[in-house]
Protein backbone atom coordinates (compact mmCIF):
# COMPACT_ATOMS: atom_id res chain seq x y z
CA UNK A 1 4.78 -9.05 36.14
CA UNK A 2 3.41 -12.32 36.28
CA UNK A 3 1.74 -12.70 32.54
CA UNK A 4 2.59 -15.49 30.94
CA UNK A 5 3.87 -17.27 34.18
CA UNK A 6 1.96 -20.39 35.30
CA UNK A 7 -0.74 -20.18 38.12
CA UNK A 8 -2.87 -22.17 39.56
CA UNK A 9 -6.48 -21.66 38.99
CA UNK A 10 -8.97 -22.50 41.22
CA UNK A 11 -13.14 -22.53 40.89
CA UNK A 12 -15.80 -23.65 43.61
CA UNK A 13 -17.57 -27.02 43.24
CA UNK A 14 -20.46 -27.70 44.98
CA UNK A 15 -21.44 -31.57 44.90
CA UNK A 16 -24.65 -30.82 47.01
CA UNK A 17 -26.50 -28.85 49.55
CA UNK A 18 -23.67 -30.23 51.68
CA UNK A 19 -20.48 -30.61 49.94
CA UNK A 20 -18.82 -28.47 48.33
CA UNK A 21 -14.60 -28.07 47.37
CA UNK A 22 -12.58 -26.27 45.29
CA UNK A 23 -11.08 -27.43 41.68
CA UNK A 24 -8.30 -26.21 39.96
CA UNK A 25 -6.42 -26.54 37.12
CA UNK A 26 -2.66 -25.18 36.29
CA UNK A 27 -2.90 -23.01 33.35
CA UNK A 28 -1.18 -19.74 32.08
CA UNK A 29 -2.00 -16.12 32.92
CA UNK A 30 -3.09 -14.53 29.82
CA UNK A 31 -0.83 -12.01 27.90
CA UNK A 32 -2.19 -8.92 26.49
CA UNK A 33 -0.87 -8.03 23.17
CA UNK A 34 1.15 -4.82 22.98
CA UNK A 35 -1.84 -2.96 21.15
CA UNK A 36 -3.79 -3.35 24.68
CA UNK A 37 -0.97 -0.55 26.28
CA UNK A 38 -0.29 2.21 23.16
CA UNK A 39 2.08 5.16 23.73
CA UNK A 40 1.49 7.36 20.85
CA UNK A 41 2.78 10.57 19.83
CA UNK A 42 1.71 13.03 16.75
CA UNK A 43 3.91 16.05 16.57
CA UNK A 44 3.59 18.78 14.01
CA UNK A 45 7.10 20.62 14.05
CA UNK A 46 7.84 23.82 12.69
CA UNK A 47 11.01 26.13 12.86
CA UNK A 48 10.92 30.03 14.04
CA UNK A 49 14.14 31.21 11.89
CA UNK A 50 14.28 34.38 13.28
CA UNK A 51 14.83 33.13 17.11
CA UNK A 52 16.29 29.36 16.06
CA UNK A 53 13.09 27.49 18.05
CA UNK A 54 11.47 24.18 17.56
CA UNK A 55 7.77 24.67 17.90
CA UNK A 56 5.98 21.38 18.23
CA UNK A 57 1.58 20.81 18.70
CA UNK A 58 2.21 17.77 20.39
CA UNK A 59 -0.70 14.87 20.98
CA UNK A 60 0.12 12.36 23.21
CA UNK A 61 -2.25 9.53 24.24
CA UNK A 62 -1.56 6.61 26.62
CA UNK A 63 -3.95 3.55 26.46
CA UNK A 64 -3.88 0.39 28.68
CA UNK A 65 -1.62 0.29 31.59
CA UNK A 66 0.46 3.21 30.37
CA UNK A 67 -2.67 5.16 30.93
CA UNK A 68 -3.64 3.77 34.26
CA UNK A 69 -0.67 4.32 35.92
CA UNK A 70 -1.31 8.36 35.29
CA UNK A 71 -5.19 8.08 35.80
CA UNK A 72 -4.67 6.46 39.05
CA UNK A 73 -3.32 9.82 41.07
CA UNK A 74 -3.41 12.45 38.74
CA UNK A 75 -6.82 14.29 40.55
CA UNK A 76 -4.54 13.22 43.70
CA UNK A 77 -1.15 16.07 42.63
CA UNK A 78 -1.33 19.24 43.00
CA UNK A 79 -1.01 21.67 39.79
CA UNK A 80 2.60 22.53 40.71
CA UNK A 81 3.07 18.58 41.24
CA UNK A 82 1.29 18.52 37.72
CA UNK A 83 3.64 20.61 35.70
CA UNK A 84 6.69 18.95 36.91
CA UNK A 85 5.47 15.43 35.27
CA UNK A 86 4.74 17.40 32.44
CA UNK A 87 8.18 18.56 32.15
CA UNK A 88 9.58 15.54 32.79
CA UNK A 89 7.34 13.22 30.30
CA UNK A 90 7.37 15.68 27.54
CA UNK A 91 10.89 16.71 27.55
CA UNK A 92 12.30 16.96 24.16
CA UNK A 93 15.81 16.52 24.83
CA UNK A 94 18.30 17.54 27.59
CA UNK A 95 16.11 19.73 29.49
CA UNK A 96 15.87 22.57 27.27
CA UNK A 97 11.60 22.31 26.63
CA UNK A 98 9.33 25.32 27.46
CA UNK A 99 6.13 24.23 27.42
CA UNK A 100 3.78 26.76 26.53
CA UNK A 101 0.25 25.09 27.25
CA UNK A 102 -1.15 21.71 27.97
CA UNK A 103 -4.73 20.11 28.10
CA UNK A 104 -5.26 16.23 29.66
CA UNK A 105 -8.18 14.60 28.80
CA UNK A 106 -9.61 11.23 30.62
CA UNK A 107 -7.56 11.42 33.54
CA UNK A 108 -10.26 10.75 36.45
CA UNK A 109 -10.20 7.59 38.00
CA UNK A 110 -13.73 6.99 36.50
CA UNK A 111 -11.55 6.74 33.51
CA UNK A 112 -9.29 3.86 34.20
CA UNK A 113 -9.40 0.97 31.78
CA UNK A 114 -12.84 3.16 30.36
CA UNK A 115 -10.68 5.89 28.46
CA UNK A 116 -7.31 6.70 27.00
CA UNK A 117 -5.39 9.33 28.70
CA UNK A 118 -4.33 12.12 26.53
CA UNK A 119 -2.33 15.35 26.63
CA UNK A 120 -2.53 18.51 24.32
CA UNK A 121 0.71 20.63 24.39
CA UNK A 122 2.35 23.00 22.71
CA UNK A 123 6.03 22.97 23.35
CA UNK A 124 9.15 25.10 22.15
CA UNK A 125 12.68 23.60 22.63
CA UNK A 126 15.55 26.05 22.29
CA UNK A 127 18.24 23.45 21.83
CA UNK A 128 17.26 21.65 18.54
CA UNK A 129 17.95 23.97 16.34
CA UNK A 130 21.40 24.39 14.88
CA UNK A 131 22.88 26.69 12.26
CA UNK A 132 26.11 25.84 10.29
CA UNK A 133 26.27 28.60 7.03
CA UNK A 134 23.13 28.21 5.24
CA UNK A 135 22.07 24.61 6.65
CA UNK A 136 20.10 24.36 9.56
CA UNK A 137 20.71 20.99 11.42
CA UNK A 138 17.47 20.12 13.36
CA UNK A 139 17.43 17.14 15.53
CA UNK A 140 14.00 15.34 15.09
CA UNK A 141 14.35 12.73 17.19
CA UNK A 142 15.07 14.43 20.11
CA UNK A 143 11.43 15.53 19.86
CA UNK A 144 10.06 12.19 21.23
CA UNK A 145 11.75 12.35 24.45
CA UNK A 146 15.36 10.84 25.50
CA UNK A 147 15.02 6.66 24.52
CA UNK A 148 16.14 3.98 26.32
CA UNK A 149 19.41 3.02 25.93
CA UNK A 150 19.44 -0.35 23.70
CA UNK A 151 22.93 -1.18 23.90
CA UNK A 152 25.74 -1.85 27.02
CA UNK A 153 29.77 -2.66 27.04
CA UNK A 154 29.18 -5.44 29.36
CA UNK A 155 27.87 -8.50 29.28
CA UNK A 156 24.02 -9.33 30.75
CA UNK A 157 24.70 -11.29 33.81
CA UNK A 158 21.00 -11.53 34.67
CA UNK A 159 17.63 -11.85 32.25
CA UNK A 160 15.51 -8.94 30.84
CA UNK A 161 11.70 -8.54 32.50
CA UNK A 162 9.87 -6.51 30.33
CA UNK A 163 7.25 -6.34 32.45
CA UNK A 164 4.36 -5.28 29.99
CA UNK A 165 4.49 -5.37 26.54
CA UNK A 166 3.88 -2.16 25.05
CA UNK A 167 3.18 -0.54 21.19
CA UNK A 168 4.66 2.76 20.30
CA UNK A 169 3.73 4.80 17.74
CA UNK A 170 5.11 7.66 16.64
CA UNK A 171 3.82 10.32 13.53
CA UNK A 172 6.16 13.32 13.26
CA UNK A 173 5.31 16.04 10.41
CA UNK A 174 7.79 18.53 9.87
CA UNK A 175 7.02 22.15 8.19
CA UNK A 176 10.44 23.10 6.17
CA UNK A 177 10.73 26.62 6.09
CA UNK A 178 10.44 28.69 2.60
CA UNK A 179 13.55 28.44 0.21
CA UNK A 180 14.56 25.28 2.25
CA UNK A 181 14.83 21.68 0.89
CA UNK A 182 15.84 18.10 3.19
CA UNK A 183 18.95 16.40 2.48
CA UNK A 184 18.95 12.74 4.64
CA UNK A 185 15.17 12.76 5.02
CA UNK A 186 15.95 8.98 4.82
CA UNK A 187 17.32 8.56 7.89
CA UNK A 188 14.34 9.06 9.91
CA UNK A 189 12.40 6.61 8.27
CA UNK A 190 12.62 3.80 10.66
């Protein structure tokens, strides 16, 4: 919260056996660059035509603060306590993910600042899927998880603290299904 603010930094001096004081000098608090706090997800998708399903293998790895935050209780919560997070960080898209199986790596205290923190899932989402003739209409972006919202009608009456500056990546490979080809494929490419 304070990065990039300007503090006050203070050091001991020590004149003699006798005297000794403080110095300081004002300064700025270092900012880490957004590389330091990572938030990436790799996602292999594939489509079950029979049942309409979104399977994703899902890799997500927090490094930085994004990771601390998680490594700092999570051998505190129980397993029910566990699977609710889960549900709530890996959601892909109004509530509708069933997530079959999960494995967290680096997630012990001993871990903090040491290790990224990363999760293993395989997820199905039931509400991705659409059918309209012979199209289906899947929405792949709803398989990162809902995004903040960029944009509001009113004007900003007070500033923006971004607190941390964070990277995002983001890798999503998508298995079309036999005797299927991608119109738009464009528009994901952002």
């Amino acid at each position: 919260m304070y990065r990039g603010s300007y503090a006050l930094f203070t050091h001991p001096i020590k004149l003699n056996e006798e005297l000794s004081s403080l110095g300081y000098q004002l300064g700025k608090i270092p900012v880490e660059p957004p590389i330091s706090n990572t938030d990436s997800i790799i996602q292999d998708l594939s489509i079950d035509l029979q049942t309409n399903m979104l399977h994703a293998n899902s890799r997500r790895v927090f490094t930085g603060l994004n990771a601390t935050t998680f490594q700092s209780f999570w051998h505190l919560i129980n397993n029910e306590r566990k699977d609710e997070i889960i549900s709530t960080v890996f959601n892909m898209g109004k509530q509708n993910t069933e997530i079959e199986s999960y494995d967290v790596q680096n997630s012990n205290p001993e871990d903090i600042g040491v290790k990224p923190m990363a999760w293993d899932l395989k997820l199905t989402a039931s509400a991705l899927v659409e059918t309209a003739g012979n199209d289906i209409l899947v929405r792949i972006g709803e398989t990162i998880g809902e995004q903040s919202e960029l944009y509001q009608e009113t004007e900003r009456k007070l500033p923006i603290n971004v607190g941390t500056l964070r990277n995002y990546y983001r890798r999503l490979t998508f298995n079309i299904p036999d005797g299927y080809k991608v119109t738009n494929a464009a528009d994901l490419n952002m």
